[in-house]
C-alpha atoms as a PDB file:
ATOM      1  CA  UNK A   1     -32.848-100.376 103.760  1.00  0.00           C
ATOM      2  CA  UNK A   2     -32.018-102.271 106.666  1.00  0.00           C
ATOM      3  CA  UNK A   3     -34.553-101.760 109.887  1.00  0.00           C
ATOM      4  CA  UNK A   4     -34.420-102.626 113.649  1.00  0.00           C
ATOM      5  CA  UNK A   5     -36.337-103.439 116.347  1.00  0.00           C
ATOM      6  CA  UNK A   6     -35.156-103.413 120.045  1.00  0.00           C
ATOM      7  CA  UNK A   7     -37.129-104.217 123.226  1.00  0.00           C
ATOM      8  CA  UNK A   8     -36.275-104.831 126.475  1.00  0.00           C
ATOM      9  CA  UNK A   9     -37.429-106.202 130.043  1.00  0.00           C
ATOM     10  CA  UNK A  10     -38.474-109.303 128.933  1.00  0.00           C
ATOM     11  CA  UNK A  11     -38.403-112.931 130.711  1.00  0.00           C
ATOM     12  CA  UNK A  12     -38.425-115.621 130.087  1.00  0.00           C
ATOM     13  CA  UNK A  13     -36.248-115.094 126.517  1.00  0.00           C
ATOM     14  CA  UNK A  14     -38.691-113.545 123.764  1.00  0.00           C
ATOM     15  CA  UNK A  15     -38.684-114.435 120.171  1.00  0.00           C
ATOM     16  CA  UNK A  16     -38.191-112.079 117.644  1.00  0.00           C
ATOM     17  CA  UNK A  17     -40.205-112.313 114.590  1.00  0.00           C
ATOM     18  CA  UNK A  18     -40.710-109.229 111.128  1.00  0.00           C
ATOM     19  CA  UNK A  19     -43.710-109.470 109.162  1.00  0.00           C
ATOM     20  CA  UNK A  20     -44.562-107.482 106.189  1.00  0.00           C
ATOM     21  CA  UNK A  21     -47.633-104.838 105.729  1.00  0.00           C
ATOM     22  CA  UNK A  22     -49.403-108.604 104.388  1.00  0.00           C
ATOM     23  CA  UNK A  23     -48.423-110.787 107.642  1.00  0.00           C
ATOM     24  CA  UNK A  24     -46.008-113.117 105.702  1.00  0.00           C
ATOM     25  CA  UNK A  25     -42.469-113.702 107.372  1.00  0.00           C
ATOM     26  CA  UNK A  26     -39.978-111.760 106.689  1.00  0.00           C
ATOM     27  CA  UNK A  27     -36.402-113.890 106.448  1.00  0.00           C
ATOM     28  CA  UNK A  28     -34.310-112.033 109.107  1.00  0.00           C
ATOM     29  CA  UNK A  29     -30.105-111.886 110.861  1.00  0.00           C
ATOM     30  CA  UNK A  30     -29.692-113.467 113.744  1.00  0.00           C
ATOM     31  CA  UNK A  31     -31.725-112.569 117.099  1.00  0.00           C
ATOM     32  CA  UNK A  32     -29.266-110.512 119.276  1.00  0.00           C
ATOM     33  CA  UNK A  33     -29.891-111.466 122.929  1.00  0.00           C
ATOM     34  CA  UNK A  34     -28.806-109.643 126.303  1.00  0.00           C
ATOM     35  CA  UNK A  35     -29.345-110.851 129.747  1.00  0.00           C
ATOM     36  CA  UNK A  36     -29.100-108.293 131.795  1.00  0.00           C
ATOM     37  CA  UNK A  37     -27.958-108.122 135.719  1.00  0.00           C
ATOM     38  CA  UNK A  38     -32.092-108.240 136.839  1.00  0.00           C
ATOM     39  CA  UNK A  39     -32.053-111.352 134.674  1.00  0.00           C
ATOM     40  CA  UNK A  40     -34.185-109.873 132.366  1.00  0.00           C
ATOM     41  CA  UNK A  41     -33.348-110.072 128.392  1.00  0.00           C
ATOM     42  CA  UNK A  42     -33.431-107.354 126.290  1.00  0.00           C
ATOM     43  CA  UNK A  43     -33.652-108.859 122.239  1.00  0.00           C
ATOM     44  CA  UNK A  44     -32.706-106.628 119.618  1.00  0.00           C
ATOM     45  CA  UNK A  45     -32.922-107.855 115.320  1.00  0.00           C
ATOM     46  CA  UNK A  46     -32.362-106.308 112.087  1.00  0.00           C
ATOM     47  CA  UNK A  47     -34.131-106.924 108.395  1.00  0.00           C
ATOM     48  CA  UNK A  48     -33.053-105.470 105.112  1.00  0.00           C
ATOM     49  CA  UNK A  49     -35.773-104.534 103.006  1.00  0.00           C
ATOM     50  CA  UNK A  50     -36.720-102.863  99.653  1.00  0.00           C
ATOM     51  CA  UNK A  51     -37.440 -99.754 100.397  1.00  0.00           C
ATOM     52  CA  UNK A  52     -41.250 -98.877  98.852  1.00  0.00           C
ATOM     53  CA  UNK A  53     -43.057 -95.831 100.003  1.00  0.00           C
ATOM     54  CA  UNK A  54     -46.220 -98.169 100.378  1.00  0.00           C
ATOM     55  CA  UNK A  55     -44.092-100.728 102.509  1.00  0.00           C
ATOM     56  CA  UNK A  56     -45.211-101.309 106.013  1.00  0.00           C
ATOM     57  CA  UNK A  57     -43.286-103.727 108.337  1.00  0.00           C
ATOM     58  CA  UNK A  58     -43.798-105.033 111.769  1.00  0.00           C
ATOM     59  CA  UNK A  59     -41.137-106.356 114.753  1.00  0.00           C
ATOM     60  CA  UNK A  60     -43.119-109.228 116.727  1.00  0.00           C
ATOM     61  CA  UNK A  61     -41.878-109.960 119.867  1.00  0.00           C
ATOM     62  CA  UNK A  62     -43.466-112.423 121.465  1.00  0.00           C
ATOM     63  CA  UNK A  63     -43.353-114.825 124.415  1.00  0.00           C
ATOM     64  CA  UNK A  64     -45.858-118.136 123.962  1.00  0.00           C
ATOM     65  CA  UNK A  65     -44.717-119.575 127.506  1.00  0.00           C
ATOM     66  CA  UNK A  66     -46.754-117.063 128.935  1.00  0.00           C
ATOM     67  CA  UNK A  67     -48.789-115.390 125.908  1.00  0.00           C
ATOM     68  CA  UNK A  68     -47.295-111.975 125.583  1.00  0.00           C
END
């Protein structure tokens, strides 16, 4: 099952990170990263997972810089 996460309006550049239902890392593709024309970035990943029906998985994005 592959799952994505997409989020936009973001600056300075986010980081995108998937954590599963326990909080451990999930190994994910490449970040795909768009700046747009208001210079903000819009960040958009994908994960393939088992597919469980107890499975829960979460799409962090995050910004330390300025702790978003």
């Amino acid at each position: 099952l592959v799952v994505e996460c997409e989020s936009k309006g973001w600056y300075p550049e986010p980081e995108v990170l998937w954590l599963d239902g326990e909080g451990n890392l999930l190994s994910a593709g490449p970040t795909e990263t768009v700046r747009g024309p208001d210079d903000l970035y819009t960040v958009s990943s994908r994960v393939t997972v088992e597919k469980r029906h107890s499975n829960s998985f979460t799409c962090r994005v995050q910004q330390k810089i300025i702790n978003q």
